[in-house]
N, C-alpha and C. Protein backbone atom coordinates (compact mmCIF):
# COMPACT_ATOMS: atom_id res chain seq x y z
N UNK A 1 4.56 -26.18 -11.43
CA UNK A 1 3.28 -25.50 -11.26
C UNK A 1 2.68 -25.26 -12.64
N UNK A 2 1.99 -25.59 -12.48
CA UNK A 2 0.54 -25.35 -14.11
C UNK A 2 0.57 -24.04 -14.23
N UNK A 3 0.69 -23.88 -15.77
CA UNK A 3 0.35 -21.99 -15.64
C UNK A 3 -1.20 -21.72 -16.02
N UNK A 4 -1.30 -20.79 -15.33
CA UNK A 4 -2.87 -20.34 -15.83
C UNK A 4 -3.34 -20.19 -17.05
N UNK A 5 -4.58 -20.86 -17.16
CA UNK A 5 -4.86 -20.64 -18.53
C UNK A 5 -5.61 -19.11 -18.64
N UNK A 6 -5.22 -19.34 -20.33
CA UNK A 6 -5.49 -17.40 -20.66
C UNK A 6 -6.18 -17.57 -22.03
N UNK A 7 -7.11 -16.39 -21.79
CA UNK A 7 -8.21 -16.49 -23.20
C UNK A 7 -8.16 -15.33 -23.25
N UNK A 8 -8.25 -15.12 -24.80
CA UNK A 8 -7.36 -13.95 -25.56
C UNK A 8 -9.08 -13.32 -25.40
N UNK A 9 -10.55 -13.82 -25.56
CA UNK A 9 -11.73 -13.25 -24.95
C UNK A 9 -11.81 -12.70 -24.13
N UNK A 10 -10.80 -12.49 -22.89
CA UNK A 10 -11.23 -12.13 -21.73
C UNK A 10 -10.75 -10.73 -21.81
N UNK A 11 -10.07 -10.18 -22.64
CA UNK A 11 -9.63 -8.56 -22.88
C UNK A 11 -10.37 -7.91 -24.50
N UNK A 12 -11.02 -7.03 -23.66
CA UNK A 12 -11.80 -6.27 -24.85
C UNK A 12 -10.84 -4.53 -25.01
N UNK A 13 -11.12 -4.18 -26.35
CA UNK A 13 -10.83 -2.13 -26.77
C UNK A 13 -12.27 -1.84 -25.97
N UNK A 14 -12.33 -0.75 -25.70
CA UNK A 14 -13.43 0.21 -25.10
C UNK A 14 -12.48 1.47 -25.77
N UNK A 15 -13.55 2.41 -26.41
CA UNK A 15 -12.91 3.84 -26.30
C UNK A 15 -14.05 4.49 -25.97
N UNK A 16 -13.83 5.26 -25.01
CA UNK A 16 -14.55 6.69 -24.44
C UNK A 16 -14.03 8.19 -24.45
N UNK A 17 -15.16 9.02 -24.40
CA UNK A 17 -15.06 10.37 -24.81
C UNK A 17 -14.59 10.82 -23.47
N UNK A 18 -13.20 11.06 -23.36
CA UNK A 18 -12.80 11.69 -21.82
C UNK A 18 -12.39 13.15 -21.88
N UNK A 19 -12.70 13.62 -22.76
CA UNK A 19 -12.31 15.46 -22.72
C UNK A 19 -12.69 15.84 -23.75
N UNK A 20 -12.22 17.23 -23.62
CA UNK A 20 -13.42 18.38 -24.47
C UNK A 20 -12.81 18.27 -25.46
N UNK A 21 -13.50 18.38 -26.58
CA UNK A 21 -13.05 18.64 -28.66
C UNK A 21 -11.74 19.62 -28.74
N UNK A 22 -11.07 19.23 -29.02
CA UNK A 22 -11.02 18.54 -30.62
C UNK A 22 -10.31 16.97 -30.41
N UNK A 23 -9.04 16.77 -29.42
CA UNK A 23 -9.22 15.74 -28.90
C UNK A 23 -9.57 14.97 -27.76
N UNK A 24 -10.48 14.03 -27.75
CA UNK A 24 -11.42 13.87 -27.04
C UNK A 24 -11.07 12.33 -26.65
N UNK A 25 -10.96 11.71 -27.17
CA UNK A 25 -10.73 9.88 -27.26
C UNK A 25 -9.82 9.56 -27.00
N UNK A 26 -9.80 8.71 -26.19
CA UNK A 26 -9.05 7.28 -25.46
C UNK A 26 -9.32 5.82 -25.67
N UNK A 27 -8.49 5.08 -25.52
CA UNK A 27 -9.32 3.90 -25.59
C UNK A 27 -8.53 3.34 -24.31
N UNK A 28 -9.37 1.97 -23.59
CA UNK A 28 -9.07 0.95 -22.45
C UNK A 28 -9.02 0.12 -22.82
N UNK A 29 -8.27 -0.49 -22.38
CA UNK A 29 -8.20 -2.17 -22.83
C UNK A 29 -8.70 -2.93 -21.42
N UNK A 30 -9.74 -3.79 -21.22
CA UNK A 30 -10.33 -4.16 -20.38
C UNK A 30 -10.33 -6.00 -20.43
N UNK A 31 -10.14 -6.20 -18.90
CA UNK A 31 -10.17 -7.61 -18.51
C UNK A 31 -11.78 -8.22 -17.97
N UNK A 32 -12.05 -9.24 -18.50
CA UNK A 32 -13.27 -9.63 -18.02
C UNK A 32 -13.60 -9.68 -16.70
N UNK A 33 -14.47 -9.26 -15.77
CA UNK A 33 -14.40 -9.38 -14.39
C UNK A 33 -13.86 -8.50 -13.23
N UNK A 34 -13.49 -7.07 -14.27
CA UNK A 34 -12.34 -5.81 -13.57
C UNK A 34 -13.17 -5.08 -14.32
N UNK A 35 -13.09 -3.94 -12.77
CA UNK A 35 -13.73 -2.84 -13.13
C UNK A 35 -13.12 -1.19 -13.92
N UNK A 36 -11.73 -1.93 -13.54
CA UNK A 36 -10.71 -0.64 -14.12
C UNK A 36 -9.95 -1.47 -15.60
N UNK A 37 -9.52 -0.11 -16.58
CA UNK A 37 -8.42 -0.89 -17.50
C UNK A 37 -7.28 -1.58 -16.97
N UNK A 38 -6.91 -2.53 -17.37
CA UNK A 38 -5.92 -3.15 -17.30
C UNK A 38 -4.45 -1.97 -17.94
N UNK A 39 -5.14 -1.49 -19.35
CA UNK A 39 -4.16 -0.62 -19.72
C UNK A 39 -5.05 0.44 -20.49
N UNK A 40 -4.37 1.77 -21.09
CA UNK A 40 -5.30 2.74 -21.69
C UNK A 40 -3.90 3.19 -21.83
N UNK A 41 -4.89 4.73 -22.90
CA UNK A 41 -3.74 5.16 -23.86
C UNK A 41 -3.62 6.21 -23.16
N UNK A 42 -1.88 6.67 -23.28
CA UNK A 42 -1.73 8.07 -22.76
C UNK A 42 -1.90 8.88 -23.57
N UNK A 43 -2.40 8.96 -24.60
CA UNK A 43 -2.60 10.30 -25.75
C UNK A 43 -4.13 10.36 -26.23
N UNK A 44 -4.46 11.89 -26.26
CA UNK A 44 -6.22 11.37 -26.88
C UNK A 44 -6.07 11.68 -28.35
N UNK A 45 -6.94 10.93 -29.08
CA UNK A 45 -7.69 10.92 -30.47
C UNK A 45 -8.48 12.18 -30.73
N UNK A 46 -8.13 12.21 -32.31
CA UNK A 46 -9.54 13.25 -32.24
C UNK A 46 -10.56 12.58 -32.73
N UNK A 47 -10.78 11.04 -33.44
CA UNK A 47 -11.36 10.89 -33.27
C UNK A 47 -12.00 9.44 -33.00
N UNK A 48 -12.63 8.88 -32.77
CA UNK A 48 -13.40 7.56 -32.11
C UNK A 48 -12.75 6.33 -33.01
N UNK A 49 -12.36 6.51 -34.41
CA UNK A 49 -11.82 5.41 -35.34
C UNK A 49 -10.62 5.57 -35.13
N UNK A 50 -9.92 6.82 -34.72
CA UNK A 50 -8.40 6.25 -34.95
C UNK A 50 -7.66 5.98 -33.00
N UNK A 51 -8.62 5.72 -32.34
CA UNK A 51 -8.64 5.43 -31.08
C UNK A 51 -8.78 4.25 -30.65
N UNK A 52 -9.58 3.56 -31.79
CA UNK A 52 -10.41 2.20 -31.63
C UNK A 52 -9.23 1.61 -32.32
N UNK A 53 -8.68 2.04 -33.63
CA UNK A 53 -7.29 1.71 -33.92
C UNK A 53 -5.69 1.21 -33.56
N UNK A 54 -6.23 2.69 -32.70
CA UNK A 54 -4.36 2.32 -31.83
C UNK A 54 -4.78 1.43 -30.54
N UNK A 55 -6.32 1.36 -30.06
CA UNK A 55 -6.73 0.39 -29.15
C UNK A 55 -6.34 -1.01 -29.11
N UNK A 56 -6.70 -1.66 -31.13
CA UNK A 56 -6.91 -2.90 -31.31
C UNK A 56 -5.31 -2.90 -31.09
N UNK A 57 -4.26 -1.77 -31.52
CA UNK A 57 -2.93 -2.33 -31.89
C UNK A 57 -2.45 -2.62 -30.60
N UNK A 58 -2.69 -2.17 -29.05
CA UNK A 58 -1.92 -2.18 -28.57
C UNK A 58 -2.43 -3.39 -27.39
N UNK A 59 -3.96 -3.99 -27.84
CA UNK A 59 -4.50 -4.94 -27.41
C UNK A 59 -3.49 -6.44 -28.15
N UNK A 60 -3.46 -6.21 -29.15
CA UNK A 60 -2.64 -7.11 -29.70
C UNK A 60 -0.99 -7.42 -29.46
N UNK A 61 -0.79 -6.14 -28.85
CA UNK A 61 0.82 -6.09 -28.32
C UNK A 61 0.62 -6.83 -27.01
N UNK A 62 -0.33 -6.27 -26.19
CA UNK A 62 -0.70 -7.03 -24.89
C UNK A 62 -0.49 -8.32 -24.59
N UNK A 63 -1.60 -8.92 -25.68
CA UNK A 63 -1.57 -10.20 -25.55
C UNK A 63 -0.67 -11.21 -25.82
N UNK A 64 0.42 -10.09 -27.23
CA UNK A 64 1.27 -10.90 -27.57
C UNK A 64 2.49 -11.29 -26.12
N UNK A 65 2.73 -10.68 -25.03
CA UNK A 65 3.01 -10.21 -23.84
C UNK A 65 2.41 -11.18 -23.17
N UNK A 66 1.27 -11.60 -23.15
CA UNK A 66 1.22 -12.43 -22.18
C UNK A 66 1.13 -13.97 -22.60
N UNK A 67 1.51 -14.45 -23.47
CA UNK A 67 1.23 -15.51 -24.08
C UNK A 67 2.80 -16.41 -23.36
């Protein structure tokens, strides 16, 4: 059986503001064509850069995972 092909494009970071200050940030890691994350972080940020951070790192663990 052929395996599916996979494009490392089709998963984007998103971080959103999901609770009140001081930490506030999350990030999702999102599949093209899905309306929910595929995965997200269990800990919030305080702030939007170091969210977008541990986003890209764990987007990159992901993928390394599905390759």
């Amino acid at each position: 059986m052929d395996k599916l092909h996979f494009d490392r494009t089709d998963y984007s970071v998103v971080v959103k503001n999901r609770a009140p200050p001081p930490s506030s940030w999350k990030w999702e890691i999102y599949r093209a064509g899905r309306s929910s994350p595929v995965k997200q972080s269990s800990v919030f940020f305080h702030t939007m850069v170091t969210a977008n951070r541990a986003g890209k790192e764990a987007l990159k663990q992901l993928l390394g995972k599905l390759r």
